[in-house]
Protein backbone atom coordinates (compact mmCIF):
# COMPACT_ATOMS: atom_id res chain seq x y z
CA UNK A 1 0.00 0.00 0.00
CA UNK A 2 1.72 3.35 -1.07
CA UNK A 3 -0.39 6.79 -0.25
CA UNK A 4 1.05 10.39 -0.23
CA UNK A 5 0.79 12.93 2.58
CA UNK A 6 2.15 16.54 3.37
CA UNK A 7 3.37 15.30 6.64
CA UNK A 8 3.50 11.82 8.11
CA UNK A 9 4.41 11.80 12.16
CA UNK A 10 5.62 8.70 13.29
CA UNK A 11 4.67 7.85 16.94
CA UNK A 12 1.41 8.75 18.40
CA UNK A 13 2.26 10.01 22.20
CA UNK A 14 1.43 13.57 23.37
CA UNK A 15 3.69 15.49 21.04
CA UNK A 16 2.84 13.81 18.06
CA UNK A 17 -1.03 14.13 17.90
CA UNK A 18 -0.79 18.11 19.07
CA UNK A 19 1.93 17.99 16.15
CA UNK A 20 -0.56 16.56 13.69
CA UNK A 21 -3.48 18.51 15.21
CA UNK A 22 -1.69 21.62 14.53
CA UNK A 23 -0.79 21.13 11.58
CA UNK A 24 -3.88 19.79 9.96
CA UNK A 25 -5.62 22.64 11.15
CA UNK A 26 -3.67 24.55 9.17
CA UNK A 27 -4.40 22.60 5.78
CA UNK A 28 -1.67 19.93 5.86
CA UNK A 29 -2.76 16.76 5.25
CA UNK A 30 -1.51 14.62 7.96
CA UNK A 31 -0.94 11.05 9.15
CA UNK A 32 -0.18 9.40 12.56
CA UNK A 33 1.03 6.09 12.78
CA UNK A 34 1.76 4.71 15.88
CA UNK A 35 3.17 1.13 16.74
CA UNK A 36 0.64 0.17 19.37
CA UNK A 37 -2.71 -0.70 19.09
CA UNK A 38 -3.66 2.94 21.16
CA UNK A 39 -2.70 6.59 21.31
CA UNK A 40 -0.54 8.78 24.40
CA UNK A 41 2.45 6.89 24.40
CA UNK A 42 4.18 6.80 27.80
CA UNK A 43 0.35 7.97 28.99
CA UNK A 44 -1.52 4.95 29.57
CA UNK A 45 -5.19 5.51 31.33
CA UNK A 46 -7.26 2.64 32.56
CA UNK A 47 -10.45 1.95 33.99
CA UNK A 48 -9.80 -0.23 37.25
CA UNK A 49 -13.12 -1.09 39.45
CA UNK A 50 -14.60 2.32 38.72
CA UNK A 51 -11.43 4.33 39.47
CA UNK A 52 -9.22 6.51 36.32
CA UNK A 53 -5.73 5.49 37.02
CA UNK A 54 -3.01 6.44 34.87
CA UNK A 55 -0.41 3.50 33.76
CA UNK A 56 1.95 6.25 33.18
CA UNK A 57 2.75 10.10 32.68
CA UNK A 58 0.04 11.72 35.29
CA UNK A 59 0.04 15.18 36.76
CA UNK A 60 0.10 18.23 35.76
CA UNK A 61 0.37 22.09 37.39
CA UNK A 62 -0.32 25.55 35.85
CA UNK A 63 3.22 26.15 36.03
CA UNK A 64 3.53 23.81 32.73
CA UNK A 65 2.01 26.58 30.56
CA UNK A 66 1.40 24.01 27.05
CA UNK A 67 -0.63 21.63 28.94
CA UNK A 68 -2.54 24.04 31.02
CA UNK A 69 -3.34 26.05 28.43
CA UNK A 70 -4.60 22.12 26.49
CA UNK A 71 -6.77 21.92 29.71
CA UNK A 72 -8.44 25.46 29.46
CA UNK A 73 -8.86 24.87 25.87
CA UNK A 74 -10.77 21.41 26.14
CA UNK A 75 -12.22 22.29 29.15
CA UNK A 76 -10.75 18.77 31.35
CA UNK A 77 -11.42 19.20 35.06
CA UNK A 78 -8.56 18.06 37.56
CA UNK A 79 -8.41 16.33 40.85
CA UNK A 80 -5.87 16.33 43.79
CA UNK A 81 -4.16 13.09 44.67
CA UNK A 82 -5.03 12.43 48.17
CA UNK A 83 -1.15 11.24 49.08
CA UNK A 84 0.66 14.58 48.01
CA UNK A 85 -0.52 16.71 50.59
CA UNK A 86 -0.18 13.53 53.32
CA UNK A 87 -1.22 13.46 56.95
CA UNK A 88 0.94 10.93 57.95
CA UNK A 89 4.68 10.54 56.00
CA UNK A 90 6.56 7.85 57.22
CA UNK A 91 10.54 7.79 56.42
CA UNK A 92 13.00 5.30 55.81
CA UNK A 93 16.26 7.14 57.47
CA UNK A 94 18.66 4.69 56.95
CA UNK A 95 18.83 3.27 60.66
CA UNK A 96 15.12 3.40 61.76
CA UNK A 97 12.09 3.79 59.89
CA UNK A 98 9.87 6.51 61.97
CA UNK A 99 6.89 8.96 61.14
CA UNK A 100 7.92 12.89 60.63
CA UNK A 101 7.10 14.84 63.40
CA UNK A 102 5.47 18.41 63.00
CA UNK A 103 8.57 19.91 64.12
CA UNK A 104 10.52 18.10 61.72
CA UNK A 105 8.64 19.64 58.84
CA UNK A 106 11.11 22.62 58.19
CA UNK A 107 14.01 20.13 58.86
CA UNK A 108 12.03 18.45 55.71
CA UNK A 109 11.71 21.30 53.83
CA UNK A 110 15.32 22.81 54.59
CA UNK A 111 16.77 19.68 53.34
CA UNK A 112 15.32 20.54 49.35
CA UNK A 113 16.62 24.45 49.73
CA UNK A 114 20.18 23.64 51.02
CA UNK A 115 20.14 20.75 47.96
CA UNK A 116 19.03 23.50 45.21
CA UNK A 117 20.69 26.27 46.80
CA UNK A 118 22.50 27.04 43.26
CA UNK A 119 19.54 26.75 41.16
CA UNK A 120 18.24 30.28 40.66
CA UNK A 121 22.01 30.99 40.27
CA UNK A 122 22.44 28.35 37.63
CA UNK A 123 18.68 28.36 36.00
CA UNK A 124 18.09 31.92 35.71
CA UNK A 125 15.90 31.22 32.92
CA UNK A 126 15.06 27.36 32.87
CA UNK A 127 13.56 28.04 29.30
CA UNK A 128 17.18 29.61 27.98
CA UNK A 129 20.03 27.25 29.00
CA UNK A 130 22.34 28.82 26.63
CA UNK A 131 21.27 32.24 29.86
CA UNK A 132 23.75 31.04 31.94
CA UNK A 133 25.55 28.23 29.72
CA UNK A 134 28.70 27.94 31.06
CA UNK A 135 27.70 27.31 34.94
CA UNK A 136 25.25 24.50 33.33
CA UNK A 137 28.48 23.20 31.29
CA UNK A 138 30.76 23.46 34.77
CA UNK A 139 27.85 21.03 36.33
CA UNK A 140 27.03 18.59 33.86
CA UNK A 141 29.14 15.94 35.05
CA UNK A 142 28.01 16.05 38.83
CA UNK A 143 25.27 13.54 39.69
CA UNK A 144 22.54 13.55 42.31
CA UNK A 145 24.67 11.52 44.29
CA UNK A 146 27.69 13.86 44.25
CA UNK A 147 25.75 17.05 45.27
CA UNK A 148 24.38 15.22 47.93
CA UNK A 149 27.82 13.65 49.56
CA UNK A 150 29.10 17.53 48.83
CA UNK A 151 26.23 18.91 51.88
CA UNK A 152 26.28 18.27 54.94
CA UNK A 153 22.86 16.69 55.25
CA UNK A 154 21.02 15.20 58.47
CA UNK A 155 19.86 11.85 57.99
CA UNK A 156 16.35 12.68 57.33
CA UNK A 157 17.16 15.31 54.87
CA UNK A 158 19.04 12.44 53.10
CA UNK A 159 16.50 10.44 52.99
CA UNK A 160 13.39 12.90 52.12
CA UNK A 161 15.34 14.60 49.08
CA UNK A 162 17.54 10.95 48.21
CA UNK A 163 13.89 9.53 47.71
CA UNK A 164 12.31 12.09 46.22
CA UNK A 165 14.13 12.96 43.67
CA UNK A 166 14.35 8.99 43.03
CA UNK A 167 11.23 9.06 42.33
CA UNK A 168 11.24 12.53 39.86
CA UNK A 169 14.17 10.61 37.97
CA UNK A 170 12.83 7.21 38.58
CA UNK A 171 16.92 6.24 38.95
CA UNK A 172 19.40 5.82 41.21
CA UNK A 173 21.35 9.57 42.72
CA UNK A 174 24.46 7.95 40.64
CA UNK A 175 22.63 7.84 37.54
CA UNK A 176 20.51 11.04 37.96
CA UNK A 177 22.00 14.74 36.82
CA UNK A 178 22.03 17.57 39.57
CA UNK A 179 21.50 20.09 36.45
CA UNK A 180 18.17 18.16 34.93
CA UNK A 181 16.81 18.31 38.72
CA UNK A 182 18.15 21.58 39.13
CA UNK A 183 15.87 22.89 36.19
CA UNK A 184 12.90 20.73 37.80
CA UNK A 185 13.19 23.21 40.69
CA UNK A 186 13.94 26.10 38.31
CA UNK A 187 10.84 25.47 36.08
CA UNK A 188 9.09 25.56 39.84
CA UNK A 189 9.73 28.78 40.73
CA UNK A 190 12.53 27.91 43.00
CA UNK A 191 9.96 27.05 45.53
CA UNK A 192 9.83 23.83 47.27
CA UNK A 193 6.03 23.89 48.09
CA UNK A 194 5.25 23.66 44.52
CA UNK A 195 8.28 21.74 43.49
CA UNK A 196 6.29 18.81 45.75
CA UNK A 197 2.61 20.03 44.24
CA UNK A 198 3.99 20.19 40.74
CA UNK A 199 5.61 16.45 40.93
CA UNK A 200 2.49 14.66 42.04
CA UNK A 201 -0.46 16.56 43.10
CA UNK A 202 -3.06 17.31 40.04
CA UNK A 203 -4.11 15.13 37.84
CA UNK A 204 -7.04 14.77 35.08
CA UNK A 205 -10.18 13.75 36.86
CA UNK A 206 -10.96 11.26 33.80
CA UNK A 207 -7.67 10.89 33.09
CA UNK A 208 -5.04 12.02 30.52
CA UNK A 209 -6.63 9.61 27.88
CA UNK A 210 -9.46 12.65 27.87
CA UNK A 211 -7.13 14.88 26.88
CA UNK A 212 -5.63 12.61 24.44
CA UNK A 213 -9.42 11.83 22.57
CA UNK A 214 -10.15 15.74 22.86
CA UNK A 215 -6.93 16.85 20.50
CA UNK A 216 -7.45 13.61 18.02
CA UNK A 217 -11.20 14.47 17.70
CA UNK A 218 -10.42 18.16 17.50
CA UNK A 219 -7.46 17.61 14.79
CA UNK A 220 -8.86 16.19 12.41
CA UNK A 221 -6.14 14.20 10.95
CA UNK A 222 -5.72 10.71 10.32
CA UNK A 223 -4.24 7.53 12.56
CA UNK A 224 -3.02 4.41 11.73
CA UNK A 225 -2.50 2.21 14.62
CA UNK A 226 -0.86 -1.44 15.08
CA UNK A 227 1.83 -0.29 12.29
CA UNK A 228 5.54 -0.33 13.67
CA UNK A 229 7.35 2.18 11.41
CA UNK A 230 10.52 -0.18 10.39
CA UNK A 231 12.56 2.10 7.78
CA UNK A 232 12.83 5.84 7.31
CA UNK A 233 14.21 7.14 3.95
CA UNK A 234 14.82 10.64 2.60
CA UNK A 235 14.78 11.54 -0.92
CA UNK A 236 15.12 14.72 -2.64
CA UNK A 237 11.47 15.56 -2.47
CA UNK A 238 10.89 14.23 0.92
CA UNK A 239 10.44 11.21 3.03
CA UNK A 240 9.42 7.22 2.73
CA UNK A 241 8.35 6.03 5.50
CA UNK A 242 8.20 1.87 5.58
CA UNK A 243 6.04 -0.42 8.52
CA UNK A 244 6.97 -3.67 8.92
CA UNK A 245 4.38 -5.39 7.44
CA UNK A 246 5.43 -3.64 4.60
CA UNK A 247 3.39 -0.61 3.83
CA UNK A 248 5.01 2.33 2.50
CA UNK A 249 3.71 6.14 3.26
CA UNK A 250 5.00 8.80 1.78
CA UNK A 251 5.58 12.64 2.31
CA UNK A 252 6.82 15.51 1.96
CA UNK A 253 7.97 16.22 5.65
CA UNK A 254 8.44 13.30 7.95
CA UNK A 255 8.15 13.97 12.26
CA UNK A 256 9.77 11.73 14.29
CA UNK A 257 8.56 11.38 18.25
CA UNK A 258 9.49 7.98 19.17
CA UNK A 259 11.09 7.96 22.68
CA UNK A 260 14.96 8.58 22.99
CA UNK A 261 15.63 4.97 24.34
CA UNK A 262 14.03 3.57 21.53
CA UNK A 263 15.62 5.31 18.22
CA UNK A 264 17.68 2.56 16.96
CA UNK A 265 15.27 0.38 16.87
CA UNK A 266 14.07 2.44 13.15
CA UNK A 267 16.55 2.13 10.56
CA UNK A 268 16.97 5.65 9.16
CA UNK A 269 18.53 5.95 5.20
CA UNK A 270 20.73 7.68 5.23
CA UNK A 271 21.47 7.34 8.73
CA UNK A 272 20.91 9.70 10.99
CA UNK A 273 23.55 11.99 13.12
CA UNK A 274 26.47 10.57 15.44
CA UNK A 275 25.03 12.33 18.16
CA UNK A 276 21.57 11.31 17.76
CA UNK A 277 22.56 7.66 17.01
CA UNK A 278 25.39 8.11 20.30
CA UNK A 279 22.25 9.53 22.34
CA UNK A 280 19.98 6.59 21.79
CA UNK A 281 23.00 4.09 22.39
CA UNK A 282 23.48 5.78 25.95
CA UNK A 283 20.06 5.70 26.30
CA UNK A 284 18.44 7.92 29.73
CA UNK A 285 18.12 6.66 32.93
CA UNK A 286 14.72 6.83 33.61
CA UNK A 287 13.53 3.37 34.41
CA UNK A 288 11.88 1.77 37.62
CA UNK A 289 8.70 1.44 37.71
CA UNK A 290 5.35 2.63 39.14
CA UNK A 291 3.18 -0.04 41.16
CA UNK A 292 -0.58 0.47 42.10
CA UNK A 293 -1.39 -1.19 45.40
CA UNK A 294 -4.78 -2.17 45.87
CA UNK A 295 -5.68 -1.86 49.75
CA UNK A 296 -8.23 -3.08 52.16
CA UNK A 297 -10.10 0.22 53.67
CA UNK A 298 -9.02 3.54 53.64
CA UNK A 299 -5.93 3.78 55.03
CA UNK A 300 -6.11 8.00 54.64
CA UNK A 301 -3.57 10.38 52.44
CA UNK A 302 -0.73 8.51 53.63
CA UNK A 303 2.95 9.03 51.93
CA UNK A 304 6.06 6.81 52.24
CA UNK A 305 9.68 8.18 51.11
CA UNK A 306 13.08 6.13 50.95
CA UNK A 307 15.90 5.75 49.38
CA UNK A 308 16.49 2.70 46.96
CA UNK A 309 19.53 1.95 49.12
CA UNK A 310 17.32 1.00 52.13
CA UNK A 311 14.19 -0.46 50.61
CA UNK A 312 12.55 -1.62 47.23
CA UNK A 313 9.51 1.03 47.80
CA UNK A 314 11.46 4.15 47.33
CA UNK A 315 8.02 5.99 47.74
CA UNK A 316 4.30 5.78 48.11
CA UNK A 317 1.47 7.51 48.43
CA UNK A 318 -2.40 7.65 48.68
CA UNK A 319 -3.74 7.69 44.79
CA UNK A 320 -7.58 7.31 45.49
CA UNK A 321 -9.71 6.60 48.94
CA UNK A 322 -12.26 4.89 49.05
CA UNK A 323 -14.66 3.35 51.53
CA UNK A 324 -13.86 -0.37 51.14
CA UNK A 325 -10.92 -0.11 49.28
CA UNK A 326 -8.35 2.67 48.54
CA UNK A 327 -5.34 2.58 46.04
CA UNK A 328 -1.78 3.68 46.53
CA UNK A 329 0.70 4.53 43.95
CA UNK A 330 4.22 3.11 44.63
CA UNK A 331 7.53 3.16 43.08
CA UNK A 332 10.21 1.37 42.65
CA UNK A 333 13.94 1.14 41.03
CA UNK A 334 13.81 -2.75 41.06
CA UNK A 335 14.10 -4.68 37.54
CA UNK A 336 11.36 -7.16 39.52
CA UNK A 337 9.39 -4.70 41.38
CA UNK A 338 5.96 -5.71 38.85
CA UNK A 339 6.70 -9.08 39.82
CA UNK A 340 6.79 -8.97 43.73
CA UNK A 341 4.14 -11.09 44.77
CA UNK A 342 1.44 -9.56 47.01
CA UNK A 343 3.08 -10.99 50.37
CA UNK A 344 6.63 -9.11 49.70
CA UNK A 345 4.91 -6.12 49.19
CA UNK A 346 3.17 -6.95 52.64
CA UNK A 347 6.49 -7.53 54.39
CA UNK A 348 7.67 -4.38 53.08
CA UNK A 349 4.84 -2.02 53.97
CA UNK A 350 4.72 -3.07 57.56
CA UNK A 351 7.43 -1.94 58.40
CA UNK A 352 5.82 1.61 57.23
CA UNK A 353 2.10 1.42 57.66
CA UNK A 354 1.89 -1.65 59.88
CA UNK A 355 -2.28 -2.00 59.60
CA UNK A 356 -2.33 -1.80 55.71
CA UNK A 357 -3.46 -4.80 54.22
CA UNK A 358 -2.75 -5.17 50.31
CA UNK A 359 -5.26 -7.05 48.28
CA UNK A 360 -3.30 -7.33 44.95
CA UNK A 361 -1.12 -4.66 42.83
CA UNK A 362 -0.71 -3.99 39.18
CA UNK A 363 1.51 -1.56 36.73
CA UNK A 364 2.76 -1.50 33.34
CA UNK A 365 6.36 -2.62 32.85
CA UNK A 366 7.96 0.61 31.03
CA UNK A 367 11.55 -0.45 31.10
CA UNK A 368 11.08 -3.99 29.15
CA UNK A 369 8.20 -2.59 26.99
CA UNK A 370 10.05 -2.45 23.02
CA UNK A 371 8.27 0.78 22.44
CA UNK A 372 9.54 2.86 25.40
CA UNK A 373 12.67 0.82 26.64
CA UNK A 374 12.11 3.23 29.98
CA UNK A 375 10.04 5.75 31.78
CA UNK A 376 9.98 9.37 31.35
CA UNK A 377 13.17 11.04 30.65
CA UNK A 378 16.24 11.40 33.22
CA UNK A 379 19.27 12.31 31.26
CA UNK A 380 22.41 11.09 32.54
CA UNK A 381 25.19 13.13 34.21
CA UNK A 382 27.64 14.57 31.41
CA UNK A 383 24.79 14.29 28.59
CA UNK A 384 22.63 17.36 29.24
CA UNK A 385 24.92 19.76 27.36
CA UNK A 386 25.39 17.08 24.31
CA UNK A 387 22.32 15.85 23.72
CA UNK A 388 19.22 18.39 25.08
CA UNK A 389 19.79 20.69 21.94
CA UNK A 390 20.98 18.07 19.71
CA UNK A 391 18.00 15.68 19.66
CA UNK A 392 15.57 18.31 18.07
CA UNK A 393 17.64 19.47 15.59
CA UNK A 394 16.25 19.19 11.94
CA UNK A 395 18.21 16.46 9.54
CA UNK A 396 16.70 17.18 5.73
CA UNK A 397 13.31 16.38 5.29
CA UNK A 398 12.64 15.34 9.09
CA UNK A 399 11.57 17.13 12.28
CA UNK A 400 11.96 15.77 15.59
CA UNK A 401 9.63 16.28 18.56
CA UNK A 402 9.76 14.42 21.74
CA UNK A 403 8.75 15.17 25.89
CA UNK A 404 12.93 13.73 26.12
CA UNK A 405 14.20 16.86 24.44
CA UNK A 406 14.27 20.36 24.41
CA UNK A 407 14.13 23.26 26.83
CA UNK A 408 11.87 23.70 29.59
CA UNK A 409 10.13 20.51 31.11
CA UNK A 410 11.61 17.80 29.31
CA UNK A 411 10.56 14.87 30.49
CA UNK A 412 7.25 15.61 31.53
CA UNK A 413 3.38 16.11 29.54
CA UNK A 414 4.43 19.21 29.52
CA UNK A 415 7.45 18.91 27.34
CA UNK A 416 6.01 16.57 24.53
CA UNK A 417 2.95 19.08 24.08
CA UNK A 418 5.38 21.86 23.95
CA UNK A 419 7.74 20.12 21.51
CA UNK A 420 5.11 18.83 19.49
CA UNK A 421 3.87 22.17 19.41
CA UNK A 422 6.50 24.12 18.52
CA UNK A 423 7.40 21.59 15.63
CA UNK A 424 4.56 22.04 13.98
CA UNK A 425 5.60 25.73 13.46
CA UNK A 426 9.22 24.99 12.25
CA UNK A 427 7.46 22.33 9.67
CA UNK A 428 5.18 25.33 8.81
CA UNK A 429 7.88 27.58 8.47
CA UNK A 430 10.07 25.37 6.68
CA UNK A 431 6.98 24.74 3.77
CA UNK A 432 6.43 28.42 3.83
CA UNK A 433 10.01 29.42 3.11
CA UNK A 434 10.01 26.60 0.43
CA UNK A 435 7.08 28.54 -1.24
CA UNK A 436 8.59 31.67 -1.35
CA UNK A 437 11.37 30.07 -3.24
């Protein structure tokens, strides 16, 4: 099957369907075709005894300004997740496992301000790295780990900001970069109250596959699902793009938003940059893996917070209460943290919340699924300044757009609406220069 298109976007998470809205709106005729048998990408929601949980990518905060503005436009409502504002946080300090006090809560919250003490300094402008370049060059090589060991930290400082920012990275502090979580804070408004609120607090009351069905039915273009895009090839007057049951597409621009883990796994003629191809052979770091517990009761907004060093639940939290049965959401770094049968889980949790009683858990495994290879995006020390500004850069007749590149909040909704969004306008701009000509 051959068919011809202005613009063909392969991948069909958040930035390419606002890519393809946008630019069918604005006459294009335009194509998604996406691998799986279902739209959003690293969004995944589900229906689960009445309750909207999302598999993946979940809140949101009107500090992101391309997704807020997506909610205003479609009109979504949003809920608070019960956990993020907790009354009781219980945390792992290494030697004990105790409850935070009251008067421990600036101790808490002093911890995150002596941690990101440079990061107004550093991310003057989180949406202009090249700002203050060279102190975000002089800091690319230090991990979470090494600003850490460089503080002088009480122990349940370490352990409040080790497993938080765990769980923003979903990796180890070895493997996470001090400048990615320094722009997390940035983007926040170098505030730690809504550093915590932006991380995990609102979410879509039916869930981000609302937002998903409101820009395909408001777009307007078309969607091919269940097609794995196998070969890429660029010609003189544009792009043929192969699936692998053999169906060739083409166009005149092609838009490529498959996830940075993932890139090699498309054969690109003629191939595509060393650094792109050297980016998706390092791959991020992001990995883990989120775990819904199912519980008996309502145990009340609850929150749990270690480090990966001392436990296998690196944090949890209250997700949705409920009379008879609540639901927490829990992470993990461990490859077999899915797997865990019901009574680890048990063993584990009672040593933080002794009366909760698990009925069974569920997740999605991100890290071994072929079309993420990972969660969302966590560069890896020394590969901010290389690949951020790299990965988006335009190679002939293709465009790149992805929530793992590009300024402000990579790695988040946020950042594949924005890049999706903003690549719709360079495809735009590119076509309208090639007019003038």
């Amino acid at each position: 099957m051959t068919d011809q298109w202005d613009v063909v976007v392969i991948g069909g998470g958040l930035a390419g369907i606002t890519a393809a809205r946008d630019l069918q709106q604005r006459g294009l005729r335009t194509v998604v075709i996406e691998a799986n048998d279902r739209l959003g990408g690293r969004t995944y929601t589900i229906e689960d005894e009445g309750c909207t949980i999302e598999l993946g990518g979940t809140w949101i905060h009107w500090t992101q300004p391309f997704i807020w503005a997506e909610k205003e436009r479609y009109g979504l409502e949003i809920e608070e997740t019960p956990g993020c504002v907790a009354e009781h946080i219980v945390i792992h300090r290494g030697d004990r496992i105790e409850a935070l006090d009251e008067h421990e809560i600036a101790e808490f919250m002093g911890g995150f301000d002596l941690f990101f003490s440079e990061a107004l300094q550093v991310w003057e402008r989180p949406y202009d790295a090249h700002y203050n370049w060279k102190a975000i060059q002089e800091r690319d090589t230090i991990s979470v780990a090494d600003r850490m060991a460089s503080l002088k930290l009480t122990p349940l400082q370490q352990a409040a900001i080790g497993g938080f920012l765990e769980i923003l990275s979903m990796s180890a502090p070895k493997s996470a970069s001090y400048v990615e979580m320094m722009r997390c804070f940035a983007l926040s408004g170098w505030n730690t109250v809504v550093f915590k609120d932006v991380a995990a607090r609102y979410k879509f009351a039916k869930g981000t596959g609302a937002l998903v069905d409101a820009i395909v039915r408001d777009g307007g273009f078309d969607v091919i699902t269940n097609a794995q895009v196998s070969t890429i090839t660029q010609g003189s007057d544009g792009v043929s793009i192969q699936t692998s049951n053999g169906d060739i597409y083409q166009s005149r621009i092609g838009i490529v938003t498959v996830p940075m883990n993932v890139m090699n796994t498309v054969r690109f003629n003629p191939p595509l940059s060393p650094i792109k191809r050297e980016a998706a052979d390092v791959k991020h770091a992001g990995g883990g893996a989120k775990v819904f517990f199912v519980v008996k009761g309502d145990p009340g907004a609850v929150m749990t917070l270690a480090r990966s060093a001392d436990s296998a639940l690196i944090g949890s939290f209250t997700y949705h209460r409920g009379e008879h049965q609540s639901l927490l959401a829990g992470f993990s770094l461990e490859p077999d943290a899915l797997d865990k049968s019901v009574e680890e889980w048990q063993s584990i949790f009672n040593d933080y919340i002794p009366d909760l009683q698990i009925l069974r858990t569920f997740g999605h495994p991100w890290g071994t699924d072929p079309l993420s290879q990972g969660s969302w995006c966590n560069y890896r020390p020394g590969t901010v300044a290389r690949f951020a500004e790299a990965l988006p850069t335009r190679e002939g007749h293709l465009f790149f757009a992805s929530g793992d590149h590009g300024e402000g909040w990579r790695g988040f909704m946020e950042g594949a609406i924005a890049s999706g969004s903003q690549t719709a306008m360079a495809v735009l701009n590119s076509l309208s220069g090639e007019a003038a000509v």
